[in-house]
Protein backbone atom coordinates (compact mmCIF):
# COMPACT_ATOMS: atom_id res chain seq x y z
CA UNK A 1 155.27 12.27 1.71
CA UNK A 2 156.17 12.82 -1.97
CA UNK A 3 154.64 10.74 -4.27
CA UNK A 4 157.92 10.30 -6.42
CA UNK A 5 160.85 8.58 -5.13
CA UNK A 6 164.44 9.19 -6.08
CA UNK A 7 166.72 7.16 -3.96
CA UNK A 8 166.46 4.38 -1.87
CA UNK A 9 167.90 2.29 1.05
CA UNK A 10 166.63 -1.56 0.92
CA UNK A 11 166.99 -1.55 4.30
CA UNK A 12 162.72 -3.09 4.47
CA UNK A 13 162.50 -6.70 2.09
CA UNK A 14 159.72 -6.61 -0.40
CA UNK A 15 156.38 -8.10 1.00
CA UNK A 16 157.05 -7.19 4.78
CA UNK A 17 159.06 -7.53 7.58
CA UNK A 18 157.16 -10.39 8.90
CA UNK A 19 159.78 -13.41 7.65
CA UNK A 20 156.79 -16.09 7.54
CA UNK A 21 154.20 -14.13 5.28
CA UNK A 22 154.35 -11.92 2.07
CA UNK A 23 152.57 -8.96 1.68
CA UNK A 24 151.81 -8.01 -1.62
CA UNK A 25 151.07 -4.52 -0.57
CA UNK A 26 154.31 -3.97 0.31
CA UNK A 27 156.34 -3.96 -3.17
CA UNK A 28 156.56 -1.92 -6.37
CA UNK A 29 154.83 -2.84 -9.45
CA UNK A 30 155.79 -1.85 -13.04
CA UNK A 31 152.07 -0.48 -14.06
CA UNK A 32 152.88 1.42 -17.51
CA UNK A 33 155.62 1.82 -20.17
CA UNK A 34 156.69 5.25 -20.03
CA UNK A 35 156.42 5.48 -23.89
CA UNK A 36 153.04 4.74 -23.73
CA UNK A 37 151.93 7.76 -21.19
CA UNK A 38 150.55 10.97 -22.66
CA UNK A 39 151.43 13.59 -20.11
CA UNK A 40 148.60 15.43 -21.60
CA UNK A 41 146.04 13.17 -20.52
CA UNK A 42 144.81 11.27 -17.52
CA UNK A 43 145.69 7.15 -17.21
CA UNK A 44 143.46 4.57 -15.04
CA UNK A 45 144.89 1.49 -13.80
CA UNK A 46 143.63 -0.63 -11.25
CA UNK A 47 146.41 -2.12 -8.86
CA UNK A 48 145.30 -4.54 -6.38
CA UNK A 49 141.74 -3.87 -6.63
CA UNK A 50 142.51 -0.56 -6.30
CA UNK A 51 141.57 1.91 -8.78
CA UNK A 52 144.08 4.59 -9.52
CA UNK A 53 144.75 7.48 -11.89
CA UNK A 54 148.10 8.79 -13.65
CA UNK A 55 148.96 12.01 -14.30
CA UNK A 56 151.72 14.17 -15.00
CA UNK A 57 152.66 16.77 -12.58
CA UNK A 58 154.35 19.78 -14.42
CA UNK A 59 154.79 21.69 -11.61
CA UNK A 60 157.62 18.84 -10.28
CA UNK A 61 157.69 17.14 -13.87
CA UNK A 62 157.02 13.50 -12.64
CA UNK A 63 154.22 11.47 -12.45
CA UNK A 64 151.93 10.83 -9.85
CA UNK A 65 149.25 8.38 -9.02
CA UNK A 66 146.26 9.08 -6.76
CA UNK A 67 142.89 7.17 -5.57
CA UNK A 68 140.92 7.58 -8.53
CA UNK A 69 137.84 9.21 -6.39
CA UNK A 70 137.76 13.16 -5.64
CA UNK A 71 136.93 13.28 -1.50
CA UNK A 72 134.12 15.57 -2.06
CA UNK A 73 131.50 13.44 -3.96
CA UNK A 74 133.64 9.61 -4.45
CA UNK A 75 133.91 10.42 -8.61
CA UNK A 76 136.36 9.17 -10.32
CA UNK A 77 139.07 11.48 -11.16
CA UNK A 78 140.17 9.68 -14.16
CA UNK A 79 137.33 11.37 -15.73
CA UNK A 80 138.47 14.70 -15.22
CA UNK A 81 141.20 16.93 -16.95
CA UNK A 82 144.08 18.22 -16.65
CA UNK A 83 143.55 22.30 -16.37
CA UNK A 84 145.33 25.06 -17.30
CA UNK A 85 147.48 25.82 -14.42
CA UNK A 86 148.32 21.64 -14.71
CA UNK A 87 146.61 20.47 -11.19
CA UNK A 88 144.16 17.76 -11.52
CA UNK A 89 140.63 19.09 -11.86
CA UNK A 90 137.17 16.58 -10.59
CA UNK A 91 134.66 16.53 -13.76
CA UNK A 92 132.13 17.04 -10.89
CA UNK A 93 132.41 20.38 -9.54
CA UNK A 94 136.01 21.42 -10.40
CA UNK A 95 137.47 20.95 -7.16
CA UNK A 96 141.68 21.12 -8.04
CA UNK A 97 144.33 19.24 -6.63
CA UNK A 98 148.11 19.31 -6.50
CA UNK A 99 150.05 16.64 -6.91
CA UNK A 100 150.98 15.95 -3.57
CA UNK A 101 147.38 15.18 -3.19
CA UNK A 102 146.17 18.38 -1.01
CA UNK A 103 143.45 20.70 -2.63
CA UNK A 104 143.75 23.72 -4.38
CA UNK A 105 140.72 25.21 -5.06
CA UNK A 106 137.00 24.54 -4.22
CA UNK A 107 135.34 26.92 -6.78
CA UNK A 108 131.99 26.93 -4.27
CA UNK A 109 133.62 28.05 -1.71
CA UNK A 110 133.23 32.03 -1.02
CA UNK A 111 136.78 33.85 -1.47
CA UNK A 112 137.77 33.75 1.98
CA UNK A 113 136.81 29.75 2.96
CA UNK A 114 139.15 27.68 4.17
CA UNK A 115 137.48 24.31 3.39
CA UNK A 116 140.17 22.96 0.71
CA UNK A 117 142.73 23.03 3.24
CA UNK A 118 141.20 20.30 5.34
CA UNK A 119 142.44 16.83 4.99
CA UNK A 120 139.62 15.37 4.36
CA UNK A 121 139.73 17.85 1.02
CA UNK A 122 143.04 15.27 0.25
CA UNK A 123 143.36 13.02 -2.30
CA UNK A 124 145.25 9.65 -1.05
CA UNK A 125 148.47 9.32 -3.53
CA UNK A 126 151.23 6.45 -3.89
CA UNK A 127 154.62 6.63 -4.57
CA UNK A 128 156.20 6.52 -8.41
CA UNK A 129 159.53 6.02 -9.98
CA UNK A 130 160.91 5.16 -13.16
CA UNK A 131 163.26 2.68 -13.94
CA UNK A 132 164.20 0.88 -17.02
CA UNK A 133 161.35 2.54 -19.39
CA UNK A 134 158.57 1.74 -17.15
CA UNK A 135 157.08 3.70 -13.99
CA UNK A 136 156.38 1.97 -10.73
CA UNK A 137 154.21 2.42 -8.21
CA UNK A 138 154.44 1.59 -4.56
CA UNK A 139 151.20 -0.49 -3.25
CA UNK A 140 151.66 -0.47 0.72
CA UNK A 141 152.45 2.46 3.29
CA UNK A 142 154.01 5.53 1.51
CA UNK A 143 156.62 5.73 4.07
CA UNK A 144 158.04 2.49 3.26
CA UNK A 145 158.57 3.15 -0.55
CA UNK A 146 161.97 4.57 0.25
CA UNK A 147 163.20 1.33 1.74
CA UNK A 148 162.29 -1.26 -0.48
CA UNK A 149 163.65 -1.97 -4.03
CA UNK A 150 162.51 -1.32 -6.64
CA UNK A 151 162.41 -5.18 -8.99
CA UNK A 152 164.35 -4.18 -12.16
CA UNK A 153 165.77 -6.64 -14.46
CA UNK A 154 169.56 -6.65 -13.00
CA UNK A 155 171.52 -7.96 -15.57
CA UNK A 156 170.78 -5.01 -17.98
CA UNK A 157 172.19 -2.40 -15.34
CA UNK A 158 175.99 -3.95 -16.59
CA UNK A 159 176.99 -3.18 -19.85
CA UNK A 160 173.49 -0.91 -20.54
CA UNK A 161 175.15 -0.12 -24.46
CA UNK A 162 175.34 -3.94 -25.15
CA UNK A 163 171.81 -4.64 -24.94
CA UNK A 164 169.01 -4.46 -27.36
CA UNK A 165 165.30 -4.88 -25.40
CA UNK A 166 161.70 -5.42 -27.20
CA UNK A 167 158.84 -6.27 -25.30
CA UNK A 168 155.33 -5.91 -25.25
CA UNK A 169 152.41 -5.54 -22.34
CA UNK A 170 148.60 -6.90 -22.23
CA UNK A 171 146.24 -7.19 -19.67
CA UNK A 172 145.45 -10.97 -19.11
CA UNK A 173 141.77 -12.53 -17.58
CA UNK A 174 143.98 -14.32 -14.93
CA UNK A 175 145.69 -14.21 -12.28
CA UNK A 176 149.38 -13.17 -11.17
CA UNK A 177 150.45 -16.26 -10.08
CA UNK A 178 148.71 -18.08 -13.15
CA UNK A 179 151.03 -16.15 -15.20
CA UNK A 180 153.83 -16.45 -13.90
CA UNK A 181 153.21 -20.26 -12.83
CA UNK A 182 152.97 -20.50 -17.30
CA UNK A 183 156.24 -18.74 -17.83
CA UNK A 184 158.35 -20.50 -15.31
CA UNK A 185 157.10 -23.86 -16.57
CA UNK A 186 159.50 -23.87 -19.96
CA UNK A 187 158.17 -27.25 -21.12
CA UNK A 188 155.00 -26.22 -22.50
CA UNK A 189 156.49 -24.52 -25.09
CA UNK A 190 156.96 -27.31 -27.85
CA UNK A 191 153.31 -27.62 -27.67
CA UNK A 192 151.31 -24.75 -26.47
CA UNK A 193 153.59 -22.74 -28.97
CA UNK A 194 154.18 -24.69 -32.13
CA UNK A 195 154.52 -23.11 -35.12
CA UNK A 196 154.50 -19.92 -33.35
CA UNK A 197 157.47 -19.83 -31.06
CA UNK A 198 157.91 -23.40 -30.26
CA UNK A 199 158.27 -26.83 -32.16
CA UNK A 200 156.63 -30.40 -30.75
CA UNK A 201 159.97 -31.98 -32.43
CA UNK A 202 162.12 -30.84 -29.54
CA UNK A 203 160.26 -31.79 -26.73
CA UNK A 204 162.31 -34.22 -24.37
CA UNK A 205 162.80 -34.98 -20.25
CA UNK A 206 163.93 -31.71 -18.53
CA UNK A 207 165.68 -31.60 -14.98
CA UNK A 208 164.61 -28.25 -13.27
CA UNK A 209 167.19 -27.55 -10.48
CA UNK A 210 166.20 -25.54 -7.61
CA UNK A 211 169.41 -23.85 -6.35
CA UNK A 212 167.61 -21.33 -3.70
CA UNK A 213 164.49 -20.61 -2.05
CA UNK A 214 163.63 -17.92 0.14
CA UNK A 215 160.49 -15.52 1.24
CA UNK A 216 162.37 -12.72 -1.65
CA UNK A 217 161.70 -15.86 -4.35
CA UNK A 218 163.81 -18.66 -6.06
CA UNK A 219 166.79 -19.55 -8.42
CA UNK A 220 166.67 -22.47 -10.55
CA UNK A 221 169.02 -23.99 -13.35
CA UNK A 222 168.16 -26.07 -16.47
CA UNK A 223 171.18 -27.84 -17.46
CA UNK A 224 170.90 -29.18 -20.86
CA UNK A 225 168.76 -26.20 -22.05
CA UNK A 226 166.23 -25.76 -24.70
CA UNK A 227 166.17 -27.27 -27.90
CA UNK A 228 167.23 -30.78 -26.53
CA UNK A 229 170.58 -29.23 -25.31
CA UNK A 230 171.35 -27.72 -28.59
CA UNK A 231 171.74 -24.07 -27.03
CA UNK A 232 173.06 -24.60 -23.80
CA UNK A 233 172.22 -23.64 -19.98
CA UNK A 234 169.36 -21.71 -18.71
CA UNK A 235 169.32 -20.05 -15.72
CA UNK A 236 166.08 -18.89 -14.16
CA UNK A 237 165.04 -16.38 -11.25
CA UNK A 238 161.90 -15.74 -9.41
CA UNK A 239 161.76 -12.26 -7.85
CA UNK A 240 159.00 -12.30 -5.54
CA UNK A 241 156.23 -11.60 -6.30
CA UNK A 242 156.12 -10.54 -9.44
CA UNK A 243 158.89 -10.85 -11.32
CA UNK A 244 160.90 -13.55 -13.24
CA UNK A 245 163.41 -14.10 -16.20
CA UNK A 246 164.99 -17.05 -18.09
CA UNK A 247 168.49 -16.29 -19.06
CA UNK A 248 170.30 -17.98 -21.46
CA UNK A 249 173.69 -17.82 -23.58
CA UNK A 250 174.56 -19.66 -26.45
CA UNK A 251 176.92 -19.39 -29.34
CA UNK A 252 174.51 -18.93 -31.84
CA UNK A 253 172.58 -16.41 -30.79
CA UNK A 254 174.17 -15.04 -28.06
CA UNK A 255 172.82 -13.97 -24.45
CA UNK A 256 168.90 -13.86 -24.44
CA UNK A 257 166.41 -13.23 -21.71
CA UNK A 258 162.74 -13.51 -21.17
CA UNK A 259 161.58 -11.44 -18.33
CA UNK A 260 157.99 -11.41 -17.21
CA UNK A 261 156.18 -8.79 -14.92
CA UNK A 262 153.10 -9.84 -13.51
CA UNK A 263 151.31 -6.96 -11.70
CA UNK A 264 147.87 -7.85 -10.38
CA UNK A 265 144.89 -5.41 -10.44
CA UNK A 266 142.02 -7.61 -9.49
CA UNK A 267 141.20 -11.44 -8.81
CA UNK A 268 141.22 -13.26 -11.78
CA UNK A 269 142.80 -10.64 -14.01
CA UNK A 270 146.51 -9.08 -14.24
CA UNK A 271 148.50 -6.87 -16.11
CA UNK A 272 151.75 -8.38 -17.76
CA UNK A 273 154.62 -6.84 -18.93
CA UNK A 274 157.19 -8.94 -21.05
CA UNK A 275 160.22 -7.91 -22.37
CA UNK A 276 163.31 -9.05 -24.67
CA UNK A 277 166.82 -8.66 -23.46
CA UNK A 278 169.21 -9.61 -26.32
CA UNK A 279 172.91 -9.49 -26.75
CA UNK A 280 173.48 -10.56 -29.74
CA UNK A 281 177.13 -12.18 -31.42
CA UNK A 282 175.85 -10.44 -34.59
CA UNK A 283 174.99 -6.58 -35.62
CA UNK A 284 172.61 -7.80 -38.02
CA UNK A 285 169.56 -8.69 -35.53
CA UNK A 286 170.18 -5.84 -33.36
CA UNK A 287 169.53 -4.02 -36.47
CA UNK A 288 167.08 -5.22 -38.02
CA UNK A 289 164.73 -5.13 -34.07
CA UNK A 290 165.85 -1.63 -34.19
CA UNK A 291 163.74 -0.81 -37.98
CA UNK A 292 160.97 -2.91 -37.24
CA UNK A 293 157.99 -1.31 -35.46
CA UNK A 294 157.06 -1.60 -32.19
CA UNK A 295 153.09 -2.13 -33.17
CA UNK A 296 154.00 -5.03 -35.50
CA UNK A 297 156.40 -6.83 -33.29
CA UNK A 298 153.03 -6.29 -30.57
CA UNK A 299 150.63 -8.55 -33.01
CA UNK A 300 152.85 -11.35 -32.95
CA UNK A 301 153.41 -11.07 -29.16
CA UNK A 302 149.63 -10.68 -29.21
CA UNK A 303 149.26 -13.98 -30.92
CA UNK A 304 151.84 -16.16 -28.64
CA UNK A 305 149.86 -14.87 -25.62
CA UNK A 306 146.80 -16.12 -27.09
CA UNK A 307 148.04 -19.74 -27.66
CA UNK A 308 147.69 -20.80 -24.10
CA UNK A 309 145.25 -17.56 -22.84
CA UNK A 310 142.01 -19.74 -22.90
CA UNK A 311 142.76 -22.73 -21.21
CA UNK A 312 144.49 -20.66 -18.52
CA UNK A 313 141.39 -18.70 -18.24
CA UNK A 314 140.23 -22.20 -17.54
CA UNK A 315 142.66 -23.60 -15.89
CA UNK A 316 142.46 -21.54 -12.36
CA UNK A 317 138.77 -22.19 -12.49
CA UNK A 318 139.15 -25.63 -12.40
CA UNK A 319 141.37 -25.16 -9.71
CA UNK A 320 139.59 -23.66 -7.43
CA UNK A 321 136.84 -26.06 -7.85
CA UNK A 322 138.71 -28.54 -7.15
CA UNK A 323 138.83 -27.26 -3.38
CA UNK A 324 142.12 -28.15 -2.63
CA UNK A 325 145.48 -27.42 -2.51
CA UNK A 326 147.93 -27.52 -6.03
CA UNK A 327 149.90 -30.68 -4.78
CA UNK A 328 146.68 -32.81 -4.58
CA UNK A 329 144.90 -31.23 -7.43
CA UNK A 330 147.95 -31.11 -9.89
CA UNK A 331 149.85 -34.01 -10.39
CA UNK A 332 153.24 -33.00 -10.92
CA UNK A 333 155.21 -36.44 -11.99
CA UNK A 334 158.77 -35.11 -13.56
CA UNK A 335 161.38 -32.94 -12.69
CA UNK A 336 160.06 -31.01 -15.52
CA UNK A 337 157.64 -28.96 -13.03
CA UNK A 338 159.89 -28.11 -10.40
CA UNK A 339 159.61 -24.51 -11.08
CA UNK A 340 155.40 -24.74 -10.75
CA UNK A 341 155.76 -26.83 -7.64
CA UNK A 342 158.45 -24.28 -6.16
CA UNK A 343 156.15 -20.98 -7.07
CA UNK A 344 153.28 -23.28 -5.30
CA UNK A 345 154.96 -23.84 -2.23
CA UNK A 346 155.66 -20.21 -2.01
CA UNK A 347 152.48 -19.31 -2.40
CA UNK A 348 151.68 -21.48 0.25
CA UNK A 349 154.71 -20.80 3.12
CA UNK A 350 154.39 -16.86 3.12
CA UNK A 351 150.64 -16.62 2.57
CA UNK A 352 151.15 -15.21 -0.50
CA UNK A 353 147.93 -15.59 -2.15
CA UNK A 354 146.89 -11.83 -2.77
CA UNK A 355 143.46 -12.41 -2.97
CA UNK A 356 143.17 -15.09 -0.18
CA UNK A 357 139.42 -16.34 0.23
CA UNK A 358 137.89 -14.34 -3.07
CA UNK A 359 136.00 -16.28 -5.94
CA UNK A 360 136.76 -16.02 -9.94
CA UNK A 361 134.13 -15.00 -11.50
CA UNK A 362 132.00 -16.93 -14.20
CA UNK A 363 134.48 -18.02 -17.26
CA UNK A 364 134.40 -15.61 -20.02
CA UNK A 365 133.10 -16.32 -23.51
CA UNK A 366 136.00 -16.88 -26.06
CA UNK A 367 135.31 -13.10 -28.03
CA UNK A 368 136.29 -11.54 -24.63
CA UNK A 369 138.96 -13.54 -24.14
CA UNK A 370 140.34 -12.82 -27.34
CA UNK A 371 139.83 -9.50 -27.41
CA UNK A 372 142.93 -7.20 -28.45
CA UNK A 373 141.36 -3.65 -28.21
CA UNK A 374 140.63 -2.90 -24.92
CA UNK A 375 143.34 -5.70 -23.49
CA UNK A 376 145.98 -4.11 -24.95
CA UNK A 377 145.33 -1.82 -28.26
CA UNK A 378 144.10 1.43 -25.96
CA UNK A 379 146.65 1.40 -23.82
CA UNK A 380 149.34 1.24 -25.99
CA UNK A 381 150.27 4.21 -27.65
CA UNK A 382 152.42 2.44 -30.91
CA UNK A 383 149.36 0.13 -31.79
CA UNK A 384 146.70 3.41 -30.89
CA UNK A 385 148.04 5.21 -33.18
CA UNK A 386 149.08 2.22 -35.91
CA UNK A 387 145.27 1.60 -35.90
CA UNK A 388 144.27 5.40 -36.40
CA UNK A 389 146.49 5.65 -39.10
CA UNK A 390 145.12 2.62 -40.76
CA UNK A 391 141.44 3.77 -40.30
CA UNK A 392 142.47 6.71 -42.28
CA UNK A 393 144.46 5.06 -45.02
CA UNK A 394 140.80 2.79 -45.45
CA UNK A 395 138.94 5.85 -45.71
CA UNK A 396 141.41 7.99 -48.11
CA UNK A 397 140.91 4.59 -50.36
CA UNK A 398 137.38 3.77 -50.13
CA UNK A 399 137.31 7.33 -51.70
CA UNK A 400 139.49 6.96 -53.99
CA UNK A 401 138.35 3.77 -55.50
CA UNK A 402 134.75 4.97 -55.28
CA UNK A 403 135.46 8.26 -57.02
CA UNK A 404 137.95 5.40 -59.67
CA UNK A 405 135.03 3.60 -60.28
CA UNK A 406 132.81 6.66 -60.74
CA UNK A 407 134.54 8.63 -63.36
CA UNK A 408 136.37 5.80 -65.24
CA UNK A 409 133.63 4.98 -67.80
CA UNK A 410 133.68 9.02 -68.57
CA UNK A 411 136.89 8.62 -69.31
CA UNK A 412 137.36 5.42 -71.54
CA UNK A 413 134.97 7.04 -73.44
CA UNK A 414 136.25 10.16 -73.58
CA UNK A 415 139.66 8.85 -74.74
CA UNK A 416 138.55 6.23 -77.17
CA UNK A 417 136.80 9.62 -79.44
CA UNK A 418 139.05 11.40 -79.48
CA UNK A 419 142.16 9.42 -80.24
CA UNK A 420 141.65 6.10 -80.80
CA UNK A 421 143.57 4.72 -78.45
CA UNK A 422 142.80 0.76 -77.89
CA UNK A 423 139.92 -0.25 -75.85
CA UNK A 424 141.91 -2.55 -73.55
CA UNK A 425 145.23 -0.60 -72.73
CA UNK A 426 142.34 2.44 -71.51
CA UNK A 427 140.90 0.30 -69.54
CA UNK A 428 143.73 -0.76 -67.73
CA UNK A 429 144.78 2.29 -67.48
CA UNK A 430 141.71 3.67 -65.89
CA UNK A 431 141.05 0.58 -63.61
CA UNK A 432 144.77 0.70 -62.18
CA UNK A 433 143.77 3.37 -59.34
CA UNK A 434 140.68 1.99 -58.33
CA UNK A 435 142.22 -1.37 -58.02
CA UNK A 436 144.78 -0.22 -56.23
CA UNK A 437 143.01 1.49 -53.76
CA UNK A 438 140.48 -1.56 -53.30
CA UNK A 439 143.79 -3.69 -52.31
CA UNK A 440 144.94 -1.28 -50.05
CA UNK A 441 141.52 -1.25 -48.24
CA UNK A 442 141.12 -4.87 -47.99
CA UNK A 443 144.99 -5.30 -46.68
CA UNK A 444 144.41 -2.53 -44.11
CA UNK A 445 141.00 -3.88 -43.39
CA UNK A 446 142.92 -7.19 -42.28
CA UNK A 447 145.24 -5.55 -40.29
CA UNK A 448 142.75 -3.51 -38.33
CA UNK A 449 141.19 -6.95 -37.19
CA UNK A 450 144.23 -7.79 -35.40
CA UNK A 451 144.57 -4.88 -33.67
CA UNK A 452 141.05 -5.89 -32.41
CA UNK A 453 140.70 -9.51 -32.07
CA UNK A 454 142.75 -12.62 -31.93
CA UNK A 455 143.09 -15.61 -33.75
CA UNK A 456 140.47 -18.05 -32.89
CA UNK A 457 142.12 -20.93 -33.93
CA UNK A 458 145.86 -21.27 -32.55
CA UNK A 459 149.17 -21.93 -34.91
CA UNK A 460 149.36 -25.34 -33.19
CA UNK A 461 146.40 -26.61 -34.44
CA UNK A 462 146.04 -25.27 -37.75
């Protein structure tokens, strides 16, 4: 079985054959943004509990994802290399493997052995693709990757020149459904969110329609729309299990779309991916997304994740010690939750809790929880390098200013001998680098925080 997959034929539903349970095996997550892989270097990602590594085959040019342990000794492979000839070489002992999983080479083995071509010399691999910027892997039985669909967003497969998409990724200390239970739920935003995205002033009653439910997910429609009408309809879709977008056009700004991917690795924890689907009336926002940079539009997406990334943290613990099911333990009174209490009951119908009968694990102190680095800053190769760059723009002007400050009394005096210049335009003149250079640090110095850590005290409550 190939590990990359280039057409398909829906004829198997996401999550199983089996119409009264979901199996979250059986579907394709988004797990990276192709712009942020390095095909010279290996990836980790943990999907489903599973730990996996990413690599880039050269020998097929795609990328494939294997069991991040070599058979021989259980090691993880993600802390090999890629070699020379471009298989994927064990740290351990150098054992090589293609990317179709089977082994290569065994460098203990005498000339003529025949050990590597055992299966249990394999490495297990999952099916990839790419679609819409992002590669997907398949988490169930390789030979049903063919059959099920891949969950792009479809409205940007019709008129692909129209759109302009942003979006951002970070790896979140809750769970999938937590997620996507936040983003479906549209009337938090006045509050969670204001003065970053949202505003408490337009906060009013909201009737969330269901139009459709099925195992596959839901449609909903919110008639009067945000901003207390003032923008029009919003359409919403849940694409189970992972997916879901609002969708809204209005005359001022045109068709927008928030689309959320919510692929889980472990209990408690997630990766999401969230991006921006605009069509806009105007050429001037479409330009000015297209010269702003992708690591500065990720801080502020950074910071609206962080407005309601505690208490979620929180949230799902209190939950589950509650020891009881969401309708009992949440009391959803308005029409304004209809959306939560529709993901719920899906949950519930198909069995669709992927980590049925775990625990969370203790809550996590705030610094973790606002932690930017490893959540998001490592893995993304616009804010890696952003942060490199601004590390060496700090040191080039630490030296500068120190080497300002050093000489600069050498040469006021200097000056004022030998042409009696005035004392105060040399000084100026002198100081001007090294103050420069001091600025620069401390603004960079600011910036590099954020690439690091979050803002302990959110917009709303400043």
């Amino acid at each position: 079985m190939k590990s990359q997959v280039n057409a398909q034929d829906y004829s198997l539903p996401a999550g199983g054959a089996d119409p009264e349970r979901f199996d979250w095996q059986e579907v394709w997550y988004p797990v990276f943004y192709l712009e942020d892989l390095d095909k010279t270097q290996l990836h980790k990602f943990t999907l489903l509990e599973r730990d996996l590594v990413i690599w880039w085959d050269r020998q097929s040019n795609a990328w494939k994802a294997f069991a991040d342990r070599c058979p021989h000794r259980l090691v993880p492979l993600s802390e090999g290399r890629i070699a020379e000839d471009g298989l994927l070489e064990c740290p351990y002992h150098g054992w090589a493997f293609k990317g179709d999983g089977s082994c290569d080479r065994i460098p203990q083995q005498p000339i003529d052995g025949n050990a590597h071509r055992s299966k249990r010399a394999c490495v297990s691999t999952l099916p990839t693709a790419e679609r819409q910027g992002m590669l997907f892997i398949y988490a169930g039985k390789p030979e049903n990757a063919n059959s099920v669909k891949i969950p792009i967003i479809e409205p940007l497969e019709t008129d692909t020149d129209k759109w302009t998409v942003f979006g951002t990724f970070r790896d979140l200390p809750y769970d999938a459904i937590t997620l996507l239970e936040n983003v479906l739920d549209a009337s938090h935003l006045p509050f969670t969110h204001h003065k970053s995205v949202g505003n408490r002033a337009n906060a009013a009653p909201m009737d969330l329609e269901i139009l459709e439910a099925h195992k596959n997910g839901f449609t909903g429609t919110w008639a009067e729309g945000p901003r207390r009408g003032k923008l029009g309809r919003q359409n919403t879709t849940f694409i189970a299990p992972a997916l879901m977008w609002h969708d809204l056009t209005s005359k001022q700004f045109g068709r927008t779309m928030t689309v959320v991917y919510a692929t889980p690795t472990r209990k408690g924890e997630c990766r999401m991916f969230a991006r921006f689907p605009f069509q806009f009336n105007s050429a001037i926002p479409r330009f000015f997304i297209s010269i702003t940079p992708r690591w500065y539009s990720h801080l502020g997406q950074n910071s609206i994740l962080e407005d309601d990334q505690i208490f979620l943290h929180y949230q799902e613990r209190y939950l589950e010690e509650a020891n009881t099911n969401y309708a009992k333990a949440f009391y959803l009174a308005t029409a304004a939750d209809n959306y939560v209490s529709e993901l719920r009951k899906w949950v519930d119908r198909y069995q669709a809790n992927p980590f049925a009968g775990q625990k969370l694990t203790a809550p996590l102190p705030k610094n973790a929880l606002l932690d930017r680095y490893h959540s998001h800053t490592i893995n993304c190769a616009s804010c890696r390098q952003a942060l490199h760059n601004i590390r060496q723009i700090k040191k080039i002007s630490i030296a500068i200013a120190a080497i300002a400050w050093t000489i600069n009394p050498l040469i006021v005096l200097g000056l004022l001998s030998s042409n009696g210049l005035g004392l105060i335009p040399l000084i100026l003149l002198c100081i001007l680098p090294a103050a420069i250079a001091s600025i620069t640090w401390l603004v960079c110095h600011n910036l590099e925080r954020k690439f690091i850590y979050g803002q302990e005290v959110p917009p709303r409550n400043l």
